[in-house]
C-alpha atoms as a PDB file:
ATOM      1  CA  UNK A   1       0.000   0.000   0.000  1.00  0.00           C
ATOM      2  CA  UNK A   2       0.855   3.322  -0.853  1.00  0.00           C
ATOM      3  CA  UNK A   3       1.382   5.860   1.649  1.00  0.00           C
ATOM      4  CA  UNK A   4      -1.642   8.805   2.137  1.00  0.00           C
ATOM      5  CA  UNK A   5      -0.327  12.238   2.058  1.00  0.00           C
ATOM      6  CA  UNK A   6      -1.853  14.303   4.920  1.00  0.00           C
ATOM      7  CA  UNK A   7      -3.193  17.599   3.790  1.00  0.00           C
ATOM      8  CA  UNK A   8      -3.543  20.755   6.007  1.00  0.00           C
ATOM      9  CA  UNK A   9      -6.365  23.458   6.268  1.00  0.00           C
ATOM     10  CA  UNK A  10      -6.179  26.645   7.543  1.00  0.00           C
ATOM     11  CA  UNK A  11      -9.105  29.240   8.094  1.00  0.00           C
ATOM     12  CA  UNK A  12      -9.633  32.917   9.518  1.00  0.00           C
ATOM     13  CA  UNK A  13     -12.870  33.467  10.723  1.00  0.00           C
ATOM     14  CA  UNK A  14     -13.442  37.681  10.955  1.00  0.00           C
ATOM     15  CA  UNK A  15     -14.203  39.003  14.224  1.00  0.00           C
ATOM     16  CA  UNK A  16     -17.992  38.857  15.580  1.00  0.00           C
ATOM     17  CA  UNK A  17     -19.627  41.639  15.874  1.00  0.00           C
ATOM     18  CA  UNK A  18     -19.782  42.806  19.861  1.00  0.00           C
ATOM     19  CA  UNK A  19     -21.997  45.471  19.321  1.00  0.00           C
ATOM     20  CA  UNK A  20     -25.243  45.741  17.178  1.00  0.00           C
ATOM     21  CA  UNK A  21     -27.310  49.022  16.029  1.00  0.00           C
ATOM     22  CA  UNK A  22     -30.526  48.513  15.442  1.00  0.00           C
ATOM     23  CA  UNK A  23     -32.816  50.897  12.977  1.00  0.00           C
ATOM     24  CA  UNK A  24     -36.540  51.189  13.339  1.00  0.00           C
ATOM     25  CA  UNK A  25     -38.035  51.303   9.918  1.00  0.00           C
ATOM     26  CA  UNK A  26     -41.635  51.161  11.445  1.00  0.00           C
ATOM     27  CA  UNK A  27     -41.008  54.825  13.189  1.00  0.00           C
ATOM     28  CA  UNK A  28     -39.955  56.250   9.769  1.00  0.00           C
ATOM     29  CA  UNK A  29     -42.328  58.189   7.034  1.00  0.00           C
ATOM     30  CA  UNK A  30     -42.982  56.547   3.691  1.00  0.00           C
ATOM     31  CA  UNK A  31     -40.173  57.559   0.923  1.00  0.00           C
ATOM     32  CA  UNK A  32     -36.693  57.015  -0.310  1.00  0.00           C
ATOM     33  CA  UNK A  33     -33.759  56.670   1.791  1.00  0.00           C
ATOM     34  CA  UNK A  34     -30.376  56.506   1.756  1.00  0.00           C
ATOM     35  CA  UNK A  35     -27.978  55.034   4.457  1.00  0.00           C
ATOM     36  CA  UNK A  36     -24.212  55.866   4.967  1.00  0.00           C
ATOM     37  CA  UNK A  37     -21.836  54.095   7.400  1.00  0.00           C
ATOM     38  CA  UNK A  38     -19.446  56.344   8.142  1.00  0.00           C
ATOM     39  CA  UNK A  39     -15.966  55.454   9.895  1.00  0.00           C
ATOM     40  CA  UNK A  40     -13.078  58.196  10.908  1.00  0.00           C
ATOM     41  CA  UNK A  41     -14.193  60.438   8.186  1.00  0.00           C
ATOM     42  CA  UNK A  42     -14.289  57.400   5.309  1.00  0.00           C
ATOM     43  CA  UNK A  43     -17.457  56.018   4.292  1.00  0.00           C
ATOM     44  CA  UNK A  44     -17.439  52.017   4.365  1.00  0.00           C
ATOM     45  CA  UNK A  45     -20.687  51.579   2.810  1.00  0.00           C
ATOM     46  CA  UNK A  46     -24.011  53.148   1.333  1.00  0.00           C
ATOM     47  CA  UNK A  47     -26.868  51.839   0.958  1.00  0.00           C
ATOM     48  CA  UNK A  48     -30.375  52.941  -0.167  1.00  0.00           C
ATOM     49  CA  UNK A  49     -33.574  51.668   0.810  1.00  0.00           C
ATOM     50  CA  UNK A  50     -37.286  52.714   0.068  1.00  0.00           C
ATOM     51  CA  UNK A  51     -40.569  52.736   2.728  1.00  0.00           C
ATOM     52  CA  UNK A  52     -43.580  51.889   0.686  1.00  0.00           C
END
């Protein structure tokens, strides 16, 4: 018999969240909006959402 070659596997998870922020869509008016996530003066992401 042949020998089996043993293979390794490496992963890196990102970091959970430890904090969440929660928005209340029911409390806002009917219309277009638009979302920005804003971090030391560099946006990270925008996003834009609409109320019907």
């Amino acid at each position: 018999m042949s020998k089996k070659k043993l293979l390794g596997y490496n992963v890196e998870l990102e970091k959970l969240p430890e904090k969440k922020i929660f928005l209340n869509i029911n409390a806002m008016e009917k219309g277009d909006y638009e979302l920005n996530i804003i971090h030391q003066n560099k946006l990270i992401k925008k996003t834009t959402f609409k109320k019907s």
